[in-house]
N, C-alpha and C. Protein backbone atom coordinates (compact mmCIF):
# COMPACT_ATOMS: atom_id res chain seq x y z
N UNK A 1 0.84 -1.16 0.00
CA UNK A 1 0.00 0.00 0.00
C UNK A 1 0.90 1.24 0.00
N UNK A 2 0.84 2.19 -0.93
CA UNK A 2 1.34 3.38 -0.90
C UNK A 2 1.05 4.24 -0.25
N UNK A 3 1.63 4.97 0.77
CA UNK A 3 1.84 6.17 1.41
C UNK A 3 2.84 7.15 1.07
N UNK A 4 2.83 8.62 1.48
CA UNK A 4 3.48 9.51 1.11
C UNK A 4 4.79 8.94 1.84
N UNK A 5 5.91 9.49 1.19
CA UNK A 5 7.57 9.14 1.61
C UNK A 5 7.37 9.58 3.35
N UNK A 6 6.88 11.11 3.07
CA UNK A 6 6.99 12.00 4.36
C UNK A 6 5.89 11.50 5.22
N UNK A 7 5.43 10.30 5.08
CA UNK A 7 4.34 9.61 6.17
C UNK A 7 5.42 8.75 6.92
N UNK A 8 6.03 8.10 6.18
CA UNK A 8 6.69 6.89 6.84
C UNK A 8 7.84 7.49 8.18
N UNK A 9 7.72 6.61 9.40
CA UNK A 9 8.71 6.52 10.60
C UNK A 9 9.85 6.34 9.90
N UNK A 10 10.76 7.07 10.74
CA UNK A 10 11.91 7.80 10.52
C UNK A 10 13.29 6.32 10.78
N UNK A 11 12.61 5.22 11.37
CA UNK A 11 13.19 3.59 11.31
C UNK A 11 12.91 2.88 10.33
N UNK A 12 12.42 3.57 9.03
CA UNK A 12 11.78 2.65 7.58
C UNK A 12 13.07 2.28 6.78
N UNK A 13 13.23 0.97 6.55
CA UNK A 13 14.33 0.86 5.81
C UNK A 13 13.98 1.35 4.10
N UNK A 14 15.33 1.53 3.73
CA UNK A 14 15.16 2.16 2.33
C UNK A 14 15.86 1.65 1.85
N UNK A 15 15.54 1.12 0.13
CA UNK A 15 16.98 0.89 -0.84
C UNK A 15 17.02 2.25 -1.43
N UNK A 16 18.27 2.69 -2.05
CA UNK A 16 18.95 3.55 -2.91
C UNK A 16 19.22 3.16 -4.51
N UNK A 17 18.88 3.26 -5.40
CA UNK A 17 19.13 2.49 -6.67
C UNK A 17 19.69 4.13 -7.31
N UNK A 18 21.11 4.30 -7.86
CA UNK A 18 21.49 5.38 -8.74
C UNK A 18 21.48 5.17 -9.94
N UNK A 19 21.15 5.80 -10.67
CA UNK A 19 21.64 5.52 -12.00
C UNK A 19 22.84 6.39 -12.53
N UNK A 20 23.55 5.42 -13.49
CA UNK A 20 24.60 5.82 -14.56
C UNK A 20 24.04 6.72 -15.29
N UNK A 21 23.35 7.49 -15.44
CA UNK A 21 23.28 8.41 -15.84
C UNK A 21 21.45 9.31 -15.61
N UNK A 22 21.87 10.28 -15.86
CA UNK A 22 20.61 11.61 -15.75
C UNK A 22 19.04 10.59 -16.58
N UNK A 23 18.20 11.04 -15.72
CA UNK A 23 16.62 10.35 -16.76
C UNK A 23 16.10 11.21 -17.40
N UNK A 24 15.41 11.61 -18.70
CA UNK A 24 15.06 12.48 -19.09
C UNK A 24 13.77 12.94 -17.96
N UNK A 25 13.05 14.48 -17.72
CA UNK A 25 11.84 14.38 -17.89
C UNK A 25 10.90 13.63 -18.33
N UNK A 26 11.03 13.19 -19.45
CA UNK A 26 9.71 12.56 -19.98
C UNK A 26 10.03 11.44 -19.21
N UNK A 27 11.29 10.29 -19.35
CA UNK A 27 11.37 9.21 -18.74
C UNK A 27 11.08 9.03 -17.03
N UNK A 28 11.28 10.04 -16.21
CA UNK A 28 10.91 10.64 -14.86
C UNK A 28 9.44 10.38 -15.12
N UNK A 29 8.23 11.22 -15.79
CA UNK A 29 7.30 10.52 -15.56
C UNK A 29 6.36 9.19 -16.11
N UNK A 30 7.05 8.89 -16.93
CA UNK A 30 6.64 7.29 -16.80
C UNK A 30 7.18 6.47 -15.36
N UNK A 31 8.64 6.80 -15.67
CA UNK A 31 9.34 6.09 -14.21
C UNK A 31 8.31 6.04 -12.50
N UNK A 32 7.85 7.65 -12.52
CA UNK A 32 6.81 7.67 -11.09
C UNK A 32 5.90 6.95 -11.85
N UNK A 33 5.13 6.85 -12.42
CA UNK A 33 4.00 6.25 -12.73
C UNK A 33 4.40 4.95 -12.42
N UNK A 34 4.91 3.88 -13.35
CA UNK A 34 5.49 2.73 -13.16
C UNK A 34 5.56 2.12 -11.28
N UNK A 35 6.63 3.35 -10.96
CA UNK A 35 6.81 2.67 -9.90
C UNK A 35 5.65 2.63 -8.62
N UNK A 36 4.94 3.64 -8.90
CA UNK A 36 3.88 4.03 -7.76
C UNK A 36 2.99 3.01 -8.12
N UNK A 37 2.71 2.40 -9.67
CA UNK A 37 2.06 1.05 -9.45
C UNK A 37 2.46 -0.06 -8.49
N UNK A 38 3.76 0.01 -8.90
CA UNK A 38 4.70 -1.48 -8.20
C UNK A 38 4.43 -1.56 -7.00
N UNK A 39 4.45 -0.22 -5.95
CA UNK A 39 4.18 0.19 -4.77
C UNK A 39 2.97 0.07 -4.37
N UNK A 40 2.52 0.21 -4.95
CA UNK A 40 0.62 0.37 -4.70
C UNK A 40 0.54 -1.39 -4.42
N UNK A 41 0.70 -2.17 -5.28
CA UNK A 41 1.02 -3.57 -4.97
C UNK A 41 2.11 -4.17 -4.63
N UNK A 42 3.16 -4.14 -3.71
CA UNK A 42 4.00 -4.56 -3.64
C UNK A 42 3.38 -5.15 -2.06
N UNK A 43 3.96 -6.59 -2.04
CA UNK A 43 3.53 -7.16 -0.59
C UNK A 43 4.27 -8.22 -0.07
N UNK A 44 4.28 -9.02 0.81
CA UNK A 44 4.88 -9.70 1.42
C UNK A 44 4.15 -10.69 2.00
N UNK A 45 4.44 -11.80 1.65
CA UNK A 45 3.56 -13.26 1.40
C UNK A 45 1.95 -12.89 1.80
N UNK A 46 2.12 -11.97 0.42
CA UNK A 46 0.48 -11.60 0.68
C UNK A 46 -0.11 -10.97 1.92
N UNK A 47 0.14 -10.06 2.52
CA UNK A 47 0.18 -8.64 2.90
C UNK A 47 0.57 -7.66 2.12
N UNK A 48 0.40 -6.65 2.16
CA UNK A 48 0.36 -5.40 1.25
C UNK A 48 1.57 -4.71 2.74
N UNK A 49 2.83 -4.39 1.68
CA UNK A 49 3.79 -3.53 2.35
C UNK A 49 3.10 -2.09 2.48
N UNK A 50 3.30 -1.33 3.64
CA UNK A 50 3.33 -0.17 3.94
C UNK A 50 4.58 0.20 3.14
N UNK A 51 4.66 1.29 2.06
CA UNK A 51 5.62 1.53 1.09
C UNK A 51 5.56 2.66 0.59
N UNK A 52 6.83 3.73 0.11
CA UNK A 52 6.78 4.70 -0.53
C UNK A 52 7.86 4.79 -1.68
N UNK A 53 7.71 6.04 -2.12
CA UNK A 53 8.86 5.71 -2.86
C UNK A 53 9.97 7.19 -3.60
N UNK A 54 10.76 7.56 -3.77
CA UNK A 54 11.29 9.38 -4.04
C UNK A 54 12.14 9.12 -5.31
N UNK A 55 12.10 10.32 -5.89
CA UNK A 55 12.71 9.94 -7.03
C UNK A 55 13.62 11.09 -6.93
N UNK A 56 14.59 11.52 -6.63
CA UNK A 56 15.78 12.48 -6.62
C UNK A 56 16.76 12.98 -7.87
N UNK A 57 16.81 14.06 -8.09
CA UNK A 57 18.16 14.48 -9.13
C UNK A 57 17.82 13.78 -10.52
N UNK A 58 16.57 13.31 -10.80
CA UNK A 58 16.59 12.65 -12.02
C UNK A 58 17.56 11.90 -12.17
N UNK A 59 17.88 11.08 -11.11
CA UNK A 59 18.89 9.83 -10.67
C UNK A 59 18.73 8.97 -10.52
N UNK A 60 17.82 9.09 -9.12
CA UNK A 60 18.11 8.11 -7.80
C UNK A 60 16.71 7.99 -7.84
N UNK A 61 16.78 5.93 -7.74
CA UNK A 61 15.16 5.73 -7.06
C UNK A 61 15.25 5.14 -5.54
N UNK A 62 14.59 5.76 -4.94
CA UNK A 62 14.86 5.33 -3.13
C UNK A 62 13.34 4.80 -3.11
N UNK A 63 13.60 3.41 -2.72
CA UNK A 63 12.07 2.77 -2.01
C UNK A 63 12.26 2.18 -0.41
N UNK A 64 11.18 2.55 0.15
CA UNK A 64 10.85 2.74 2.16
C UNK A 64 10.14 1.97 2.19
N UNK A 65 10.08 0.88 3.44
CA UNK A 65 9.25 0.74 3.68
C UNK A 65 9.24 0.40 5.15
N UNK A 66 7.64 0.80 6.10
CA UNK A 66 7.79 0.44 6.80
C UNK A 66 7.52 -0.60 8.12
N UNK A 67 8.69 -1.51 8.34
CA UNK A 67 8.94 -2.58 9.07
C UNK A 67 7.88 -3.03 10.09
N UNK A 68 7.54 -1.87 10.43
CA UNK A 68 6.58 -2.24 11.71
C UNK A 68 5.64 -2.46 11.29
N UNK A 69 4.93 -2.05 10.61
CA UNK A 69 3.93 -2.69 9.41
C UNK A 69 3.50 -4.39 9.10
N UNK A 70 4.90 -4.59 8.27
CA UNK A 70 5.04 -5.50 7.75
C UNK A 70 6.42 -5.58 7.28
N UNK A 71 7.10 -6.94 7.79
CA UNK A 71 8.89 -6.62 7.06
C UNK A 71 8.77 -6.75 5.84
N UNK A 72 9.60 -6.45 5.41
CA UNK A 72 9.98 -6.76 3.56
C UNK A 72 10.57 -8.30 4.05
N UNK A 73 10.14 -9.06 3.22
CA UNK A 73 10.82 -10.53 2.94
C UNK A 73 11.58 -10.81 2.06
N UNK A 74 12.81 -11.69 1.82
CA UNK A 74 13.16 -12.56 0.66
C UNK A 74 12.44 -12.13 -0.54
N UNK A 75 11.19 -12.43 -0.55
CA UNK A 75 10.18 -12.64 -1.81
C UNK A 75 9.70 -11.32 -2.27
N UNK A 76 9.72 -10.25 -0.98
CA UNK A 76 9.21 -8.85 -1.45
C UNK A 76 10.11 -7.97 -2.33
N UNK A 77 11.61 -8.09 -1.49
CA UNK A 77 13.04 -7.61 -2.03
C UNK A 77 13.15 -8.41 -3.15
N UNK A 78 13.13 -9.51 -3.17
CA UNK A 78 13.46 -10.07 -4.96
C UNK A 78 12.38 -9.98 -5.77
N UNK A 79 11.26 -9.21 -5.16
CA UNK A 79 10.17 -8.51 -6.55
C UNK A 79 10.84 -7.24 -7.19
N UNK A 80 11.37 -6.33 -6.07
CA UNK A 80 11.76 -4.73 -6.09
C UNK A 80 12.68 -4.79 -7.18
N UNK A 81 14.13 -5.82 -7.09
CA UNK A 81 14.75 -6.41 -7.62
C UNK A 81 14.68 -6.30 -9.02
N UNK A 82 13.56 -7.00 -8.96
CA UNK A 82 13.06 -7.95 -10.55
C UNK A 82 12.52 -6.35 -11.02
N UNK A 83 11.92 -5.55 -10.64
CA UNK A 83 11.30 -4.47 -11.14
C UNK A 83 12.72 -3.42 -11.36
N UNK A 84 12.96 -3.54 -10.46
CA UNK A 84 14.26 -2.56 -10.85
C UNK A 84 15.24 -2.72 -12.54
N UNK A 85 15.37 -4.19 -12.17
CA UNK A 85 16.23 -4.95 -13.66
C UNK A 85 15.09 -4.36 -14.72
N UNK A 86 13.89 -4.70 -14.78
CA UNK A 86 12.98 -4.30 -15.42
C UNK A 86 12.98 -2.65 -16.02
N UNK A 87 13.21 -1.99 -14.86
CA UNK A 87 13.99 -0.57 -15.61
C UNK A 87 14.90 -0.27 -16.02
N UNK A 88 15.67 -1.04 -15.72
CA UNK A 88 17.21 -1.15 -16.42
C UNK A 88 17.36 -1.57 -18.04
N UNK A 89 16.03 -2.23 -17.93
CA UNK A 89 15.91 -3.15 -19.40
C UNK A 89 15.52 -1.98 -20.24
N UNK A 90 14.53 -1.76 -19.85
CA UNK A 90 13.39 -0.66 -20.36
C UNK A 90 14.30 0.82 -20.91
N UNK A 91 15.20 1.30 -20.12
CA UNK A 91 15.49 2.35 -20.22
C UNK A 91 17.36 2.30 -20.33
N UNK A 92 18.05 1.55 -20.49
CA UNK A 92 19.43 1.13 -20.95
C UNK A 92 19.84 1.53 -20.00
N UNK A 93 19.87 1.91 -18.44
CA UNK A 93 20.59 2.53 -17.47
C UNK A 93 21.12 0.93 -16.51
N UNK A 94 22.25 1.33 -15.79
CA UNK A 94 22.92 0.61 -14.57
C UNK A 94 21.91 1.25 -13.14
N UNK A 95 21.28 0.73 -12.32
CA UNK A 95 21.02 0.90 -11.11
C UNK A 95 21.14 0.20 -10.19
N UNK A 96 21.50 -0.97 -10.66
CA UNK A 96 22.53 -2.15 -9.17
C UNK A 96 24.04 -2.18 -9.25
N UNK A 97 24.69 -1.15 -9.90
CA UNK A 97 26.28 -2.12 -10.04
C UNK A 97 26.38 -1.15 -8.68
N UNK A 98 26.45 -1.69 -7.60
CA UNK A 98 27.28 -0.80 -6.25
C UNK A 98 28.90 -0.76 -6.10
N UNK A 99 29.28 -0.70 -7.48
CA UNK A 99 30.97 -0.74 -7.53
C UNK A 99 31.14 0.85 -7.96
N UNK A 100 30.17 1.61 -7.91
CA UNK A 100 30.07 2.44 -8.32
C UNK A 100 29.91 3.82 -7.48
N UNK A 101 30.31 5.25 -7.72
CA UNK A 101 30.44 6.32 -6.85
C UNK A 101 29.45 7.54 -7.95
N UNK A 102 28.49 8.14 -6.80
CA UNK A 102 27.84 9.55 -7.20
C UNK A 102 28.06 10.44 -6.37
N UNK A 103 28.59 11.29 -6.90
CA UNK A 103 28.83 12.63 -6.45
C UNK A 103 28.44 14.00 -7.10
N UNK A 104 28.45 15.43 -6.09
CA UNK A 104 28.20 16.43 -6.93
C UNK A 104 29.47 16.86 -7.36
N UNK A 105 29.61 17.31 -8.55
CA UNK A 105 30.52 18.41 -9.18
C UNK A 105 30.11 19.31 -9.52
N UNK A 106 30.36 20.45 -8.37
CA UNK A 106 29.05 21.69 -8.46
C UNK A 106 28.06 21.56 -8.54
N UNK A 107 26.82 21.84 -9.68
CA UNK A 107 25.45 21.57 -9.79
C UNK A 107 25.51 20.49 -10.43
N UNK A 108 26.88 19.67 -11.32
CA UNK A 108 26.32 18.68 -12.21
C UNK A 108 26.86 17.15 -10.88
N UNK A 109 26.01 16.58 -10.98
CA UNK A 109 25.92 15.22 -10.37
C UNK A 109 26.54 14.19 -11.38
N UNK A 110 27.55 13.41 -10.95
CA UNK A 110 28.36 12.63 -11.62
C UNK A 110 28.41 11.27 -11.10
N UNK A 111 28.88 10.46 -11.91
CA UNK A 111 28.80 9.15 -11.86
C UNK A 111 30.11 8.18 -12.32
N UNK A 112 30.79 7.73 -11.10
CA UNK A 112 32.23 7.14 -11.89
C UNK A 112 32.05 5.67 -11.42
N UNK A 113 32.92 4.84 -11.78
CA UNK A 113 33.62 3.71 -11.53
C UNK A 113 34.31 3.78 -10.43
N UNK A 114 34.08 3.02 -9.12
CA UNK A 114 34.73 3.31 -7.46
C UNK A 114 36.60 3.38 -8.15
N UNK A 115 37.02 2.68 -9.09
CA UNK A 115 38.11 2.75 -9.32
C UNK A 115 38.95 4.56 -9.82
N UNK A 116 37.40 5.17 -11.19
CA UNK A 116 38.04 6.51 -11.60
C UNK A 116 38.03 7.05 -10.16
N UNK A 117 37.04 7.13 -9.55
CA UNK A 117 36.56 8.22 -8.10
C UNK A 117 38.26 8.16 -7.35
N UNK A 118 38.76 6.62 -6.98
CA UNK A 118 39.92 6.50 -6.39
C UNK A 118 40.92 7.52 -6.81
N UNK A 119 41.02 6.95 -8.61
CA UNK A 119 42.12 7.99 -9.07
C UNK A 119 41.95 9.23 -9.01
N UNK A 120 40.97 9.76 -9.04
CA UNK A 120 40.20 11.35 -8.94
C UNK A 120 40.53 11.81 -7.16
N UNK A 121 40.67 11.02 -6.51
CA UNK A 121 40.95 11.53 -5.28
C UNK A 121 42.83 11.54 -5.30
N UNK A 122 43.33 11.00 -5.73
CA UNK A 122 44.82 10.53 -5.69
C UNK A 122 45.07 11.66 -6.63
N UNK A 123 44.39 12.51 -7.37
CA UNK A 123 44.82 13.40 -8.30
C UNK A 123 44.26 14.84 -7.99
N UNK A 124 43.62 14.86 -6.59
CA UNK A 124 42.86 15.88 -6.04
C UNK A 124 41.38 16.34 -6.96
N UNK A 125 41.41 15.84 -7.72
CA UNK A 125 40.42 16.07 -8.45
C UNK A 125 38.64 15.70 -8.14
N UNK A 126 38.86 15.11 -6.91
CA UNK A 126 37.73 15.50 -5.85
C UNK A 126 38.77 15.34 -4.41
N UNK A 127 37.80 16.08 -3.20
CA UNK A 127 38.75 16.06 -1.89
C UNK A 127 37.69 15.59 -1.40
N UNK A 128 38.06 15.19 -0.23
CA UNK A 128 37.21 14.86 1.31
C UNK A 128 35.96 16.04 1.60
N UNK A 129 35.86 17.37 1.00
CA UNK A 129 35.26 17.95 0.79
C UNK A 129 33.81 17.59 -0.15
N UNK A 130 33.58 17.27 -0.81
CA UNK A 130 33.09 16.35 -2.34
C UNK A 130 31.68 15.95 -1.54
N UNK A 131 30.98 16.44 -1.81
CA UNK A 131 29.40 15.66 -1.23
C UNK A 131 29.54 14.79 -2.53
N UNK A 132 29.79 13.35 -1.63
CA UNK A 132 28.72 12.34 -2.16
C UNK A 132 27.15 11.57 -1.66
N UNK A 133 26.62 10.81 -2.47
CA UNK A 133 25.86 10.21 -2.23
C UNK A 133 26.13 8.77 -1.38
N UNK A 134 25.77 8.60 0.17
CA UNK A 134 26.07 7.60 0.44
C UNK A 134 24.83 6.42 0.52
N UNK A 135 24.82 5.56 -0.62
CA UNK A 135 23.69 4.94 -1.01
C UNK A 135 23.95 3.76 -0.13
N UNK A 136 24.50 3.53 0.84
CA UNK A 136 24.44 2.23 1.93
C UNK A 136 23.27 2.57 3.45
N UNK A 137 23.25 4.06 3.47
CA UNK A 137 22.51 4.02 4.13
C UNK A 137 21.46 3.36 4.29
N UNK A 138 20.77 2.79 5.71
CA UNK A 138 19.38 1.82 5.70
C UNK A 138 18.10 2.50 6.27
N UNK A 139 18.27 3.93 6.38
CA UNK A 139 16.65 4.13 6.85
C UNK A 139 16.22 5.28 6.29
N UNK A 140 15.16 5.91 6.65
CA UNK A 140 15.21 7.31 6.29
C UNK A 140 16.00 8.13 6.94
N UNK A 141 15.92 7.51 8.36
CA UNK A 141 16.90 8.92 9.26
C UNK A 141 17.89 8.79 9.09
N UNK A 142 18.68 8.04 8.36
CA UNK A 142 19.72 7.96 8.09
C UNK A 142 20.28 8.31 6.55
N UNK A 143 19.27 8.47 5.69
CA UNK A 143 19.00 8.98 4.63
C UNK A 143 18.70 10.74 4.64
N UNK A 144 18.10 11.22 5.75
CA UNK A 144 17.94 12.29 6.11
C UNK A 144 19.15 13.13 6.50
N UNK A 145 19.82 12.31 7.23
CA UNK A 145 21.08 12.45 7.89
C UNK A 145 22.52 12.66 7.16
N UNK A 146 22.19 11.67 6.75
CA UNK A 146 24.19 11.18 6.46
C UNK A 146 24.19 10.51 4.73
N UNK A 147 22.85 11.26 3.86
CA UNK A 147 22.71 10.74 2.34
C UNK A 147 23.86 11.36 1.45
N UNK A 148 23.65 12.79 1.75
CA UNK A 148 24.33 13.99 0.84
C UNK A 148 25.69 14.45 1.66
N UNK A 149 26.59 13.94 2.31
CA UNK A 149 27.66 14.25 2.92
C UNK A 149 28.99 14.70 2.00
N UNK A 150 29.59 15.23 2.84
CA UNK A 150 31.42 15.54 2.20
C UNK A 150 31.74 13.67 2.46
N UNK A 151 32.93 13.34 1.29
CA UNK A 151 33.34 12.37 1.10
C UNK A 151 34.25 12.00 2.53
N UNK A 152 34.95 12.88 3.12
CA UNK A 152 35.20 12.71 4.55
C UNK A 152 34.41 12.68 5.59
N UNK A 153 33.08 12.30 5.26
CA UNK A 153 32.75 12.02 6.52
C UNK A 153 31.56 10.57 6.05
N UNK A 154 32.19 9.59 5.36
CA UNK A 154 31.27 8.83 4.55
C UNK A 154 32.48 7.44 4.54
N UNK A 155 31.95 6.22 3.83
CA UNK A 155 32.94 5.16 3.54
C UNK A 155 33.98 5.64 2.52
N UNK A 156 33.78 6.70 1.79
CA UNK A 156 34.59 7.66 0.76
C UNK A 156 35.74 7.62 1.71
N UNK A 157 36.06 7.97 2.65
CA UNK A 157 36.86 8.81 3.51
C UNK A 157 38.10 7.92 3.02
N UNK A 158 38.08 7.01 3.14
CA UNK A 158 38.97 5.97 3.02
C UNK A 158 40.04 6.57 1.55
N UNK A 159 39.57 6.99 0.68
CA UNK A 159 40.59 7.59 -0.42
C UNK A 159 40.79 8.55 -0.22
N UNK A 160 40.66 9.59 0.52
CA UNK A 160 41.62 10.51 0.98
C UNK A 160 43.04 10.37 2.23
């Protein structure tokens, strides 16, 4: 069952899915459409998840849900999964490779290989300064918190 993002307790776990690259507008609203179906039905051995879902930077799809409700299962997460690949298909983008780093560069939001990001730090060409996206986070408040950080204060930190 879909609820607003800003309904859900602040203990809702969340996935982070980025994409390799920018979505058009037009593709943004098919994408909400699409997914607010998935959400609207998405459940767990037949219960209906308490679920939301945000779509950020014409990037990032973040789906919540929350636990106390009903957990996400095995079977619920390997639907999200299957829907996700499903946009990947649909629209030629990467949104599971987590070998992967987003960051801002100024207003433009970028997308490297954890390997370029390395060399880009070894070449100063981002610093510990560098808001990235830390897509490991697991809840909202922690998504609220510690999503959009400087690379020094994140698992980033480590290449500086």
């Amino acid at each position: 069952m879909y609820v607003p993002f800003e309904d859900l307790p602040e203990d809702s776990k969340i996935w982070i899915y980025p994409s390799n690259r920018k979505f058009s507008d037009d593709e943004m609203t098919e994408i909400d459409r699409d997914i607010k179906m998935f959400v609207e039905n998405w459940s767990a051995h037949g219960t209906g998840l308490e679920a939301s879902y945000l779509l950020k930077y014409n990037r990032f799809i973040i789906f919540a849900v929350n636990q106390e409700v009903q957990q996400a299962t095995g079977c619920s997460i390997d639907s999200s999964v299957a829907f996700i690949q499903s946009l990947e298909q649909k629209y030629g983008v990467d949104l599971l490779d987590k070998m992967n780093v987003t960051f801002k560069n100024g207003e433009h939001i970028a997308h490297k290989s954890l390997l370029d990001f390395k060399r880009m730090a070894k070449e100063k060409a981002v610093t510990a300064n560098t808001i990235v996206f830390n897509n490991l986070v697991n809840s909202i408040e922690e998504f609220n918190e510690n999503w959009e950080v400087p690379a020094g204060e994140s698992w980033h930190s480590r290449f500086f």
